[in-house]
PDB file of N, CA and C in Angstrom:
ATOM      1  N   UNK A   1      35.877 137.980  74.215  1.00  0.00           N
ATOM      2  CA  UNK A   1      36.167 137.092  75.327  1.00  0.00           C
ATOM      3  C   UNK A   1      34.889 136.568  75.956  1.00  0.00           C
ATOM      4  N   UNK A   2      33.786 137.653  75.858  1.00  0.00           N
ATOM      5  CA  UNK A   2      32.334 136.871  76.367  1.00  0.00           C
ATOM      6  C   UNK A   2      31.669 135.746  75.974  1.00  0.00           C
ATOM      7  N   UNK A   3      31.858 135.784  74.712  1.00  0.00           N
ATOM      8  CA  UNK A   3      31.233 134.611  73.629  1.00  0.00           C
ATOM      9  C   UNK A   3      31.851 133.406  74.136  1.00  0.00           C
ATOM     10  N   UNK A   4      33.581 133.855  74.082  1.00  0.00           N
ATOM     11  CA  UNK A   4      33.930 132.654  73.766  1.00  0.00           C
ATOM     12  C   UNK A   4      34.173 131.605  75.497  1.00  0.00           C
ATOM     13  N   UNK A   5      33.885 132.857  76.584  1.00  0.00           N
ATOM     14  CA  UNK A   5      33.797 131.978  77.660  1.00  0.00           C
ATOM     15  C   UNK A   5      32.787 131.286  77.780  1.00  0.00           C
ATOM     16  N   UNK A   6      31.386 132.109  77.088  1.00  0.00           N
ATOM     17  CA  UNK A   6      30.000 131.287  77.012  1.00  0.00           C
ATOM     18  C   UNK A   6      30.076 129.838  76.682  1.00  0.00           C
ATOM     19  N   UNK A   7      31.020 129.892  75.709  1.00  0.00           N
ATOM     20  CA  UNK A   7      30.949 128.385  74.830  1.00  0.00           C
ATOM     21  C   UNK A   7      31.836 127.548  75.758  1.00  0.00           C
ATOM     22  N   UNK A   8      32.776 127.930  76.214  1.00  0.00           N
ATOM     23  CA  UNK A   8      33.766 126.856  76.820  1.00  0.00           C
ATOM     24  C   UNK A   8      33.073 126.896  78.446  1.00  0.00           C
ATOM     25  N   UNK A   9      32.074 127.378  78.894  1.00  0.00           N
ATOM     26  CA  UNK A   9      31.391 127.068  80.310  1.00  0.00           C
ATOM     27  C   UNK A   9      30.433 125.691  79.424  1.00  0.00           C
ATOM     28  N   UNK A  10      29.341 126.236  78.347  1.00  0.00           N
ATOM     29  CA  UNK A  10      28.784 125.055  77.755  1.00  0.00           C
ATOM     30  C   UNK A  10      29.313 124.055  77.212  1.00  0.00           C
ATOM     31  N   UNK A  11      30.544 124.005  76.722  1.00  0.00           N
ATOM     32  CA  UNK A  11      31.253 122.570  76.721  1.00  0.00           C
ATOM     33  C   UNK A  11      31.405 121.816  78.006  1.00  0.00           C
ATOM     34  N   UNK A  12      31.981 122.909  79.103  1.00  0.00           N
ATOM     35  CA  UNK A  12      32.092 122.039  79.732  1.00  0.00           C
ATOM     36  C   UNK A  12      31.096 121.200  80.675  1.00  0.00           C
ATOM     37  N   UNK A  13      29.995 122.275  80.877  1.00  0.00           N
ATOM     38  CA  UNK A  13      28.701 121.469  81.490  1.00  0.00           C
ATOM     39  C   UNK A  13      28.563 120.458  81.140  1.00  0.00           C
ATOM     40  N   UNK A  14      28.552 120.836  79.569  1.00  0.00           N
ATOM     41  CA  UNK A  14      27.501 119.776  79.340  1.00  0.00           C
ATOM     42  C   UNK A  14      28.120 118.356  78.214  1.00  0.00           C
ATOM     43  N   UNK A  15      29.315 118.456  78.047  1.00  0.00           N
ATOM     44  CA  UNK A  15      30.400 117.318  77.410  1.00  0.00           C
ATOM     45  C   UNK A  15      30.157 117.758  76.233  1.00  0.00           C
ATOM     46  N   UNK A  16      29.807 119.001  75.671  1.00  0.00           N
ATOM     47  CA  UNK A  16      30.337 118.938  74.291  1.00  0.00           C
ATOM     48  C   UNK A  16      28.917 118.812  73.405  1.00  0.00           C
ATOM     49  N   UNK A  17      27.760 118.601  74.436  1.00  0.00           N
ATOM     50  CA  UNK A  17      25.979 118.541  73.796  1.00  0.00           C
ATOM     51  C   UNK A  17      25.506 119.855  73.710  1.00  0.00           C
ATOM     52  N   UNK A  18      26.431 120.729  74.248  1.00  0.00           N
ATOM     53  CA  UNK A  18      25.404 122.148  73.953  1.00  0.00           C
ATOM     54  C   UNK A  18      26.330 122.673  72.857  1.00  0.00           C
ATOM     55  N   UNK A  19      25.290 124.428  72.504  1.00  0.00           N
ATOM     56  CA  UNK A  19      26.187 124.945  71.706  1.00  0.00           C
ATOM     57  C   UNK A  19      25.698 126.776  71.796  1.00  0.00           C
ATOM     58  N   UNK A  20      26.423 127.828  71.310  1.00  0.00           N
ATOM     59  CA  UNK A  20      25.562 128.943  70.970  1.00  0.00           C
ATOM     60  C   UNK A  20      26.230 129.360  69.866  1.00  0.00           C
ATOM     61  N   UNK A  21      24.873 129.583  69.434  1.00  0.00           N
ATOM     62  CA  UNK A  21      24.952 130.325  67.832  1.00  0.00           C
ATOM     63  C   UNK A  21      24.623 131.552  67.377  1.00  0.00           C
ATOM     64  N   UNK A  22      25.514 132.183  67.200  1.00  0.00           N
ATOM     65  CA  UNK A  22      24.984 133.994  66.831  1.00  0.00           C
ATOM     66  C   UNK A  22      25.221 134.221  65.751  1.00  0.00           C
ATOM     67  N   UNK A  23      23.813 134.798  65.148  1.00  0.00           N
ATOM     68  CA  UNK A  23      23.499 134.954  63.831  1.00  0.00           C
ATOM     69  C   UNK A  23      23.374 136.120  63.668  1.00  0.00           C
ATOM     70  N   UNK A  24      24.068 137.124  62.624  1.00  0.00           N
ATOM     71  CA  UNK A  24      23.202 138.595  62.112  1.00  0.00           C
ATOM     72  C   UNK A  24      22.503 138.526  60.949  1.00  0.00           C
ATOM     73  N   UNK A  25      21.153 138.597  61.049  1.00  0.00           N
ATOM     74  CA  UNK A  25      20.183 138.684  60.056  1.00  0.00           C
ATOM     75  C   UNK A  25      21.129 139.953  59.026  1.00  0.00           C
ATOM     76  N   UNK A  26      20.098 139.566  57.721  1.00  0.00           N
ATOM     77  CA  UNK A  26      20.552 140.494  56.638  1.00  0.00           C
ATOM     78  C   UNK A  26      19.618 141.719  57.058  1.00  0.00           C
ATOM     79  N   UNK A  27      18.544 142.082  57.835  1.00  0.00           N
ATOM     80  CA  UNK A  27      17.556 142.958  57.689  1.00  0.00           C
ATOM     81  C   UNK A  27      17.986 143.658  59.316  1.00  0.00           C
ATOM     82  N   UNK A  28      18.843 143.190  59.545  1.00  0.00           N
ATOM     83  CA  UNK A  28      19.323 144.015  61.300  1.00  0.00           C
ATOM     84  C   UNK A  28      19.445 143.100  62.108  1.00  0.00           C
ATOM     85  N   UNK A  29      19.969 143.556  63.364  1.00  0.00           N
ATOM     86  CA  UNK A  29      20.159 142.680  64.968  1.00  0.00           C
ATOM     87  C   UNK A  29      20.965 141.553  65.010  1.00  0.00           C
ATOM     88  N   UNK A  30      20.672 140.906  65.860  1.00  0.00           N
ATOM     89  CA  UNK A  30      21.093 140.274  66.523  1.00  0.00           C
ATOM     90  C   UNK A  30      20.426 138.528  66.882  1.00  0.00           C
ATOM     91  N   UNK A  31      20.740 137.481  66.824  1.00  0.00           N
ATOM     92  CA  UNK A  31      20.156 136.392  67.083  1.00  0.00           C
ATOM     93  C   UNK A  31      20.912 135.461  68.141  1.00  0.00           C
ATOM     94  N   UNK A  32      20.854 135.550  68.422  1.00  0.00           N
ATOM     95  CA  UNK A  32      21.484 134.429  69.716  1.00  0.00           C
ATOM     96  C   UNK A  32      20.748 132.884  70.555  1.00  0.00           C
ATOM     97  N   UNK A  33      21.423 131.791  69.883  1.00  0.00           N
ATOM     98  CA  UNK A  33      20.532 130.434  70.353  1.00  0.00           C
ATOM     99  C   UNK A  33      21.901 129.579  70.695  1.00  0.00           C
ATOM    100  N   UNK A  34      21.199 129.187  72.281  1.00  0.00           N
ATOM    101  CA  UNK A  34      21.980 128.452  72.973  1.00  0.00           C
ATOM    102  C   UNK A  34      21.030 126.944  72.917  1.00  0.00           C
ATOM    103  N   UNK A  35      22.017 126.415  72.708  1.00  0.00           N
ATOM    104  CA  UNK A  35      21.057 125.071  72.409  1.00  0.00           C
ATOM    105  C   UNK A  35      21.679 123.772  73.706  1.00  0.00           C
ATOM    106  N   UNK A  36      20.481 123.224  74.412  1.00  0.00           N
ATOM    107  CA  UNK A  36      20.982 122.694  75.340  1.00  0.00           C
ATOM    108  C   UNK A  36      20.844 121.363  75.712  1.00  0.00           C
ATOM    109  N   UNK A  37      21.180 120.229  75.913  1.00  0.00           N
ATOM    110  CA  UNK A  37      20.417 118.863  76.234  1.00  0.00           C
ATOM    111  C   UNK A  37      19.396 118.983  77.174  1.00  0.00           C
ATOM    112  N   UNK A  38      17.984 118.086  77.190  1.00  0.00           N
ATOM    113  CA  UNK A  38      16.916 117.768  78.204  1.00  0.00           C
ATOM    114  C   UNK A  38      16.643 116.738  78.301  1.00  0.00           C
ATOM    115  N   UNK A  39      16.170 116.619  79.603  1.00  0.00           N
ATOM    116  CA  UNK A  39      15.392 114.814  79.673  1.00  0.00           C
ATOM    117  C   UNK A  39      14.241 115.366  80.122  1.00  0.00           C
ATOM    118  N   UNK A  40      13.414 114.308  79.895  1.00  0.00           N
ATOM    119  CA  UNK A  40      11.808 114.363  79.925  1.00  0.00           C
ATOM    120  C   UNK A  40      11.226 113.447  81.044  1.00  0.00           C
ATOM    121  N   UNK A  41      10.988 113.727  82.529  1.00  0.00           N
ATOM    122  CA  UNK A  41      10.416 112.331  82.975  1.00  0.00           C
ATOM    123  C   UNK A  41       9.545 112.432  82.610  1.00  0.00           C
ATOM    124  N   UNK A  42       8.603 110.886  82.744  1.00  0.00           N
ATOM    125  CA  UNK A  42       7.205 110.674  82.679  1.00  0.00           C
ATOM    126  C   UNK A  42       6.573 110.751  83.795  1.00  0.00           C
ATOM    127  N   UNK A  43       5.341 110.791  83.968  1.00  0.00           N
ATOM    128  CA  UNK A  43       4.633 110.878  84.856  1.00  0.00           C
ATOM    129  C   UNK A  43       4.668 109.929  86.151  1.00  0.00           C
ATOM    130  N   UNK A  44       5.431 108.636  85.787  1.00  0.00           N
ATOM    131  CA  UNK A  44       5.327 107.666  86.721  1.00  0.00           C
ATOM    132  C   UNK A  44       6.659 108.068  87.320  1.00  0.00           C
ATOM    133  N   UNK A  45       7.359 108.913  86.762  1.00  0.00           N
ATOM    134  CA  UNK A  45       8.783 109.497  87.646  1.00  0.00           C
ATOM    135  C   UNK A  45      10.767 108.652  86.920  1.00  0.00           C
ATOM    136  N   UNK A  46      10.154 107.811  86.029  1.00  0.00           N
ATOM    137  CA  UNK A  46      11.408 107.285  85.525  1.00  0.00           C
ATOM    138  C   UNK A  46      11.979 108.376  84.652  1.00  0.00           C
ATOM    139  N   UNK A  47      13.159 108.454  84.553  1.00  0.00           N
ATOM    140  CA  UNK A  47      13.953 109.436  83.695  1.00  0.00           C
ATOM    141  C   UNK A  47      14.074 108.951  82.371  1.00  0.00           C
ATOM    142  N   UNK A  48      13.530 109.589  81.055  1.00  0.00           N
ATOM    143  CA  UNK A  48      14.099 108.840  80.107  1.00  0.00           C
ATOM    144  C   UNK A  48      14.788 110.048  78.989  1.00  0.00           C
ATOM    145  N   UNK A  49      15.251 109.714  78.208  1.00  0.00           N
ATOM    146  CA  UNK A  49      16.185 111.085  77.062  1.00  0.00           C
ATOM    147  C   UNK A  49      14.730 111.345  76.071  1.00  0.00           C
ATOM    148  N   UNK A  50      15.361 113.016  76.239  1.00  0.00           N
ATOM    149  CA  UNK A  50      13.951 113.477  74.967  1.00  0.00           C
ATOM    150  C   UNK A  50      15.080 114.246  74.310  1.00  0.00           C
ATOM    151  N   UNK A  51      14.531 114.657  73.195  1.00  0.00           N
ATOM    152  CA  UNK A  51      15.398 115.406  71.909  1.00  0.00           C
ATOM    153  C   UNK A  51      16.131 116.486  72.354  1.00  0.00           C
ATOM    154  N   UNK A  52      17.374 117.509  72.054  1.00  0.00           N
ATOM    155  CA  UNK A  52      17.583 118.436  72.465  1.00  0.00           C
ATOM    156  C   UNK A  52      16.970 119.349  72.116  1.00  0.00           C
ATOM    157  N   UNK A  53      16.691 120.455  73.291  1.00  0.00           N
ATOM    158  CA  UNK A  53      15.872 121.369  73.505  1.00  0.00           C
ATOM    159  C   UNK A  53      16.767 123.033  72.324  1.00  0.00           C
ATOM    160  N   UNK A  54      15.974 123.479  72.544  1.00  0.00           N
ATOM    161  CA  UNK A  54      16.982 125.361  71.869  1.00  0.00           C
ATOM    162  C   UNK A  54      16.136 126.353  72.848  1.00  0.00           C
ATOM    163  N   UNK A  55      16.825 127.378  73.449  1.00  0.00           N
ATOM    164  CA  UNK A  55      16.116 128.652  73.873  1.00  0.00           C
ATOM    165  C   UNK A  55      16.507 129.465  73.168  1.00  0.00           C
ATOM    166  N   UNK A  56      15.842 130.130  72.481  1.00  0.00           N
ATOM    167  CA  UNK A  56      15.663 131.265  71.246  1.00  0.00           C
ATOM    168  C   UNK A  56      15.491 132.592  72.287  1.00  0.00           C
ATOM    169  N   UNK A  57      16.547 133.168  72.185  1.00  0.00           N
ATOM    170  CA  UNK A  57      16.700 134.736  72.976  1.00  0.00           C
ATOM    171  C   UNK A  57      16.422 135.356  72.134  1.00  0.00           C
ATOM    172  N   UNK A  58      15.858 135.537  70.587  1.00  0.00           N
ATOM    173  CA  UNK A  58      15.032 136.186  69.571  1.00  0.00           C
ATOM    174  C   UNK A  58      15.915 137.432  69.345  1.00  0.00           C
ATOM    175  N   UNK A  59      15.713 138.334  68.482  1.00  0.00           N
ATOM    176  CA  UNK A  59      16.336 139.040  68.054  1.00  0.00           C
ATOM    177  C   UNK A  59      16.621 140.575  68.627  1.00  0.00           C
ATOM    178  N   UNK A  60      17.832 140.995  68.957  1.00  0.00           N
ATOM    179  CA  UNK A  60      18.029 141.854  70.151  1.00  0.00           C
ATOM    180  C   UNK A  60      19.479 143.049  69.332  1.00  0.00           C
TER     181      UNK A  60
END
């Protein structure tokens, strides 16, 4: 039930641009990557779209 509320809070934030992915390596643990949309301003302060971002919670 944890996972799967994780995913349906990140749908709904974020329309369906995020995601999490849990992986078990063949050699042990645990992998867990939530992958999320970002924007990038520039320095002069306009908002513009940069690539989507990933936070890698590494292997646990």
């Amino acid at each position: 039930m944890g996972l799967a509320n994780i995913r349906e809070r990140l749908k709904a934030l974020y329309d369906g641009a995020a995601e999490l992915v849990i992986l078990v390596p063949l050699g042990g643990g645990t992998k867990a990557t939530i992958r999320v949309p970002y924007e990038v301003a520039p320095k002069g302060g306009a908002e513009t779209a940069a690539p989507r971002g990933a936070i890698d919670l590494g292997k646990h």
